[in-house]
PDB file of N, CA and C in Angstrom:
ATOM      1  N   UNK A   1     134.772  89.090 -44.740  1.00  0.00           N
ATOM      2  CA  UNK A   1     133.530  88.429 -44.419  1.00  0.00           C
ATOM      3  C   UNK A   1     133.825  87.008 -43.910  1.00  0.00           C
ATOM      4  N   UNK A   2     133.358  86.865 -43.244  1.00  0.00           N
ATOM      5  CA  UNK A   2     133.569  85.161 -42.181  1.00  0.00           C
ATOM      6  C   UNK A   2     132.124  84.053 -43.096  1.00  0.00           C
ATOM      7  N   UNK A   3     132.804  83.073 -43.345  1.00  0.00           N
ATOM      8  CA  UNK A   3     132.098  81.947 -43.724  1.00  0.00           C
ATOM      9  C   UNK A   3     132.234  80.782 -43.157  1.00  0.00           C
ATOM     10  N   UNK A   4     131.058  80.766 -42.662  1.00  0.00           N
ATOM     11  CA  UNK A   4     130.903  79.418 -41.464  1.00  0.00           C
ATOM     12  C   UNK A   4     130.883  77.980 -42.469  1.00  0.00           C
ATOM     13  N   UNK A   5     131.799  76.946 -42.045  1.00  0.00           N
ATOM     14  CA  UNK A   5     131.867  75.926 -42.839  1.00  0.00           C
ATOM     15  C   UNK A   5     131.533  74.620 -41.655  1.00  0.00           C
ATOM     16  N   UNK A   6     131.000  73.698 -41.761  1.00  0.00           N
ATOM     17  CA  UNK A   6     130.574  72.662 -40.782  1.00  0.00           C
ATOM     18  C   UNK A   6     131.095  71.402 -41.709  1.00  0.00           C
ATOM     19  N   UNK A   7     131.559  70.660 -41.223  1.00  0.00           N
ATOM     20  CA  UNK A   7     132.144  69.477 -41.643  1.00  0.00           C
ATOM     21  C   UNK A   7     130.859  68.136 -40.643  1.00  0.00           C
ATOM     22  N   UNK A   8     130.164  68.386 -42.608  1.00  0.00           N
ATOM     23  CA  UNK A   8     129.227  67.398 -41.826  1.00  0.00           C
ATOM     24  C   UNK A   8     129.625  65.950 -42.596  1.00  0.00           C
ATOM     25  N   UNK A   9     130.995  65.374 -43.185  1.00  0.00           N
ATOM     26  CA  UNK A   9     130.988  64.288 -43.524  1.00  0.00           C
ATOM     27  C   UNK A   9     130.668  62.920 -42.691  1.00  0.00           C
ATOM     28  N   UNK A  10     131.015  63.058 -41.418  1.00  0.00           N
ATOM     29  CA  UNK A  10     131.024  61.931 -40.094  1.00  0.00           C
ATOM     30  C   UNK A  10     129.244  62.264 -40.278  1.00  0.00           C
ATOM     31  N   UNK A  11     128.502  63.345 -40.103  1.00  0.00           N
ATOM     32  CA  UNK A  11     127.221  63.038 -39.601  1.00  0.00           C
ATOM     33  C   UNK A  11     126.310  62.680 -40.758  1.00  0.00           C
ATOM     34  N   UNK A  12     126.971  62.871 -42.259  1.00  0.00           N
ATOM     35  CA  UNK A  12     125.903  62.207 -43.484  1.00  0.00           C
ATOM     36  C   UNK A  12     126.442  61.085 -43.305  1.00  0.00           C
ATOM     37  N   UNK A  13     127.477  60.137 -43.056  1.00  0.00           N
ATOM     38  CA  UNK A  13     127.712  58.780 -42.820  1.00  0.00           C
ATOM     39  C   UNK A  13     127.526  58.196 -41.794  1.00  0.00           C
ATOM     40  N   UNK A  14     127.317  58.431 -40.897  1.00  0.00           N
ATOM     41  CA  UNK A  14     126.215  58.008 -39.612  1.00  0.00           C
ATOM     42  C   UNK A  14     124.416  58.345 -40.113  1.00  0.00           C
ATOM     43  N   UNK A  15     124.027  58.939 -40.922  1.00  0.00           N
ATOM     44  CA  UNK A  15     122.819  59.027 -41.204  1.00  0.00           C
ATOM     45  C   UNK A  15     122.755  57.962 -42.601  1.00  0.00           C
ATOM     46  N   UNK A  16     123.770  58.228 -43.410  1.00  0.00           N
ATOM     47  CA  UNK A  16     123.404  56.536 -44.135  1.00  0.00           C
ATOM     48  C   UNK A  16     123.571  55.803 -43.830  1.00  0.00           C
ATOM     49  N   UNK A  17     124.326  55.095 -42.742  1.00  0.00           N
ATOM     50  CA  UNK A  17     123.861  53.817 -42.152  1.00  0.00           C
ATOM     51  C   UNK A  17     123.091  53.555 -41.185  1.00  0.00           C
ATOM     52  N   UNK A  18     122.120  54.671 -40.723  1.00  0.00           N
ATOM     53  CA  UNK A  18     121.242  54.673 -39.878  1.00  0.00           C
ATOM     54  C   UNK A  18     119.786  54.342 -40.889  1.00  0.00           C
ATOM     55  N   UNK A  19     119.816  54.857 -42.124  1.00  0.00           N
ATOM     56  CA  UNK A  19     119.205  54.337 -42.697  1.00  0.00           C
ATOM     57  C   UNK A  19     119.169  53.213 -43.660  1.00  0.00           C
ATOM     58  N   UNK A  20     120.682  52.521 -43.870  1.00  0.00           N
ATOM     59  CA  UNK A  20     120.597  51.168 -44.558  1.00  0.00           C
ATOM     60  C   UNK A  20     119.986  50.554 -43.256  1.00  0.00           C
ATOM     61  N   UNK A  21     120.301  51.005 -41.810  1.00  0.00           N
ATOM     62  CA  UNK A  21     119.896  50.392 -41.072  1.00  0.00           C
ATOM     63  C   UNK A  21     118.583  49.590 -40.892  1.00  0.00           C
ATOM     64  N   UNK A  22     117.513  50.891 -41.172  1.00  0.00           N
ATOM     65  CA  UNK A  22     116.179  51.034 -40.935  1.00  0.00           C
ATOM     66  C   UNK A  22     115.647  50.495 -42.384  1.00  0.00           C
ATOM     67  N   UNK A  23     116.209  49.627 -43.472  1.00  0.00           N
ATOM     68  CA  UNK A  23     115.478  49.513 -44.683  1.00  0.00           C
ATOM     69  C   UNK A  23     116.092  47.328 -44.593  1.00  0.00           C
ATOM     70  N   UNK A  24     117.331  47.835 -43.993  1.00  0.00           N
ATOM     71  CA  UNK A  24     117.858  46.164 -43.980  1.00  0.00           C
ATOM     72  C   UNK A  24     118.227  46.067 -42.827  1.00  0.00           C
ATOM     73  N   UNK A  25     117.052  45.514 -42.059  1.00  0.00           N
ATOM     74  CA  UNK A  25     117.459  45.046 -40.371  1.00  0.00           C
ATOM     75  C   UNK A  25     118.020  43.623 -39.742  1.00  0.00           C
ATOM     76  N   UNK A  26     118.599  42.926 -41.265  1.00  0.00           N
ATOM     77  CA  UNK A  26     118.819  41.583 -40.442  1.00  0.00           C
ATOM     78  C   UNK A  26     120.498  41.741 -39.917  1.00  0.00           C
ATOM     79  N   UNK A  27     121.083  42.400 -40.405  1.00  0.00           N
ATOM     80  CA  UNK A  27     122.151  42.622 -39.308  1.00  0.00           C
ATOM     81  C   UNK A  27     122.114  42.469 -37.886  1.00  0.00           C
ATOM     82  N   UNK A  28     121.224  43.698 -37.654  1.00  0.00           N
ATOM     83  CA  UNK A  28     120.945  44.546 -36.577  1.00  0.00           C
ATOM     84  C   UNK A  28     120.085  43.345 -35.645  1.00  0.00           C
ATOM     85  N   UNK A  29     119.490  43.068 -36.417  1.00  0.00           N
ATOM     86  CA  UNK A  29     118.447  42.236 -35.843  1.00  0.00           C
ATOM     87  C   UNK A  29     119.450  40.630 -34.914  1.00  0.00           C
ATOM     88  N   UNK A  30     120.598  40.180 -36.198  1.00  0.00           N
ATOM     89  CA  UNK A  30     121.257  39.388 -35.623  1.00  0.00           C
ATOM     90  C   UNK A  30     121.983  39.497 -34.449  1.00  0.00           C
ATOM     91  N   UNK A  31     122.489  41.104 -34.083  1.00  0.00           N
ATOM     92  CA  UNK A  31     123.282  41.444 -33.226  1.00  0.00           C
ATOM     93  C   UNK A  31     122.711  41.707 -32.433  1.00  0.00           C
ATOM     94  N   UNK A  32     121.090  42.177 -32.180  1.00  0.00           N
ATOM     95  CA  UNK A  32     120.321  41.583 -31.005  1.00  0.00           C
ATOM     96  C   UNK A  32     120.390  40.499 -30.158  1.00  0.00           C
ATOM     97  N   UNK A  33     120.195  39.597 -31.542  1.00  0.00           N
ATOM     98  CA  UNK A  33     119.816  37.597 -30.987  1.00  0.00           C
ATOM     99  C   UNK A  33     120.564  37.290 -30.341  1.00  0.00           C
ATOM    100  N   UNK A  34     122.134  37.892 -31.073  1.00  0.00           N
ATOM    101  CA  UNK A  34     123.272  37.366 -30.470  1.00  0.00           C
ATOM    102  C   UNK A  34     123.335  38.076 -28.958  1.00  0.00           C
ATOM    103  N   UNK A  35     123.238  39.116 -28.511  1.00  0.00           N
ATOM    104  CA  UNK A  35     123.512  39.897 -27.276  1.00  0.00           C
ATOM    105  C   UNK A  35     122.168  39.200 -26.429  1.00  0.00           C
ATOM    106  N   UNK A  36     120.784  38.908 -27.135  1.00  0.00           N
ATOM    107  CA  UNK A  36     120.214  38.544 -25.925  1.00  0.00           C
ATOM    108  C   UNK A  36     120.519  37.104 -25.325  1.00  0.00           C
ATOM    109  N   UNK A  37     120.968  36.364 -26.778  1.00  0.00           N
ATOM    110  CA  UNK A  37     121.360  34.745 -26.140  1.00  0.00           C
ATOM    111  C   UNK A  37     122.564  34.483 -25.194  1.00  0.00           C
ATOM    112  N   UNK A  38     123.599  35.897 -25.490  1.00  0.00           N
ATOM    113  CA  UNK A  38     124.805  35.736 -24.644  1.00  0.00           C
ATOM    114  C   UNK A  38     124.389  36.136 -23.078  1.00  0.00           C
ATOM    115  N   UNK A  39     123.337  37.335 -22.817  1.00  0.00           N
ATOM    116  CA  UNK A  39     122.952  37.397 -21.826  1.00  0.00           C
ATOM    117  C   UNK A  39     122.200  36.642 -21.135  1.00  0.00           C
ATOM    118  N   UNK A  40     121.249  35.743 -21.740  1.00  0.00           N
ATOM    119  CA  UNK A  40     120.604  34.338 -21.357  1.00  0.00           C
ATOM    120  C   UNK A  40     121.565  33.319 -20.618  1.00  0.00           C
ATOM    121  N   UNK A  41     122.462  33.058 -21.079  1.00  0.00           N
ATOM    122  CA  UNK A  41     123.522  32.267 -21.174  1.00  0.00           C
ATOM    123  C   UNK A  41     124.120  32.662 -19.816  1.00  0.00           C
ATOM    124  N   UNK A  42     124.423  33.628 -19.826  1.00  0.00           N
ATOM    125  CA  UNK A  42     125.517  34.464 -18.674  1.00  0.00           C
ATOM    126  C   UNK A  42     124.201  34.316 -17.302  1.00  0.00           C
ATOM    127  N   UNK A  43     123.156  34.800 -17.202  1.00  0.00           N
ATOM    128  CA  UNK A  43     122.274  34.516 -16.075  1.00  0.00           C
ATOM    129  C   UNK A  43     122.136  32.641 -15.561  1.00  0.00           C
ATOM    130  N   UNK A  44     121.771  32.130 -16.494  1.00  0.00           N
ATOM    131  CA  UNK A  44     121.802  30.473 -16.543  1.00  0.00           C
ATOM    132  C   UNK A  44     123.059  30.169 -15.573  1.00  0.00           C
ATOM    133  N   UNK A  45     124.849  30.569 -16.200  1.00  0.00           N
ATOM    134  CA  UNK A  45     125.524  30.302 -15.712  1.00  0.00           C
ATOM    135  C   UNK A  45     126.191  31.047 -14.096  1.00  0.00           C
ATOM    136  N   UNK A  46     125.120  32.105 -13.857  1.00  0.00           N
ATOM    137  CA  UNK A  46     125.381  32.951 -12.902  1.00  0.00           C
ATOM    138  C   UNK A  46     124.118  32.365 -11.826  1.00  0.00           C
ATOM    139  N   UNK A  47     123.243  31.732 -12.243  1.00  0.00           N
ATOM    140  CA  UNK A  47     121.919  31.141 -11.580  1.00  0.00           C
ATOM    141  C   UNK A  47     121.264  32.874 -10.959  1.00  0.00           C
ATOM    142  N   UNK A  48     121.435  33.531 -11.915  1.00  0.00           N
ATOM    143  CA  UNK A  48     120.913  34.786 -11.723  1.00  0.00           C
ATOM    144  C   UNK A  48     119.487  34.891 -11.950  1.00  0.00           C
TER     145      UNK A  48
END
């Protein structure tokens, strides 16, 4: 008899930090600020 086994360790640890994500967003939130101020920055100095 064949028993199908799925190795879901990678996808329950991408789903808990998708949800520490979604409960504590100031990480996430910082790594926004930071990517939109670097792109601010980069147009300013590009006179884009």
């Amino acid at each position: 008899m064949i028993e199908p086994h799925l190795a879901d360790s990678d996808f329950k640890r991408g789903l808990s930090q998708l949800l520490r994500n979604a409960t504590h967003t100031t990480p996430m939130m910082r790594g926004i600020v930071q990517e939109l101020e670097n792109l601010t920055k980069d147009n300013f100095a590009t006179e884009s």
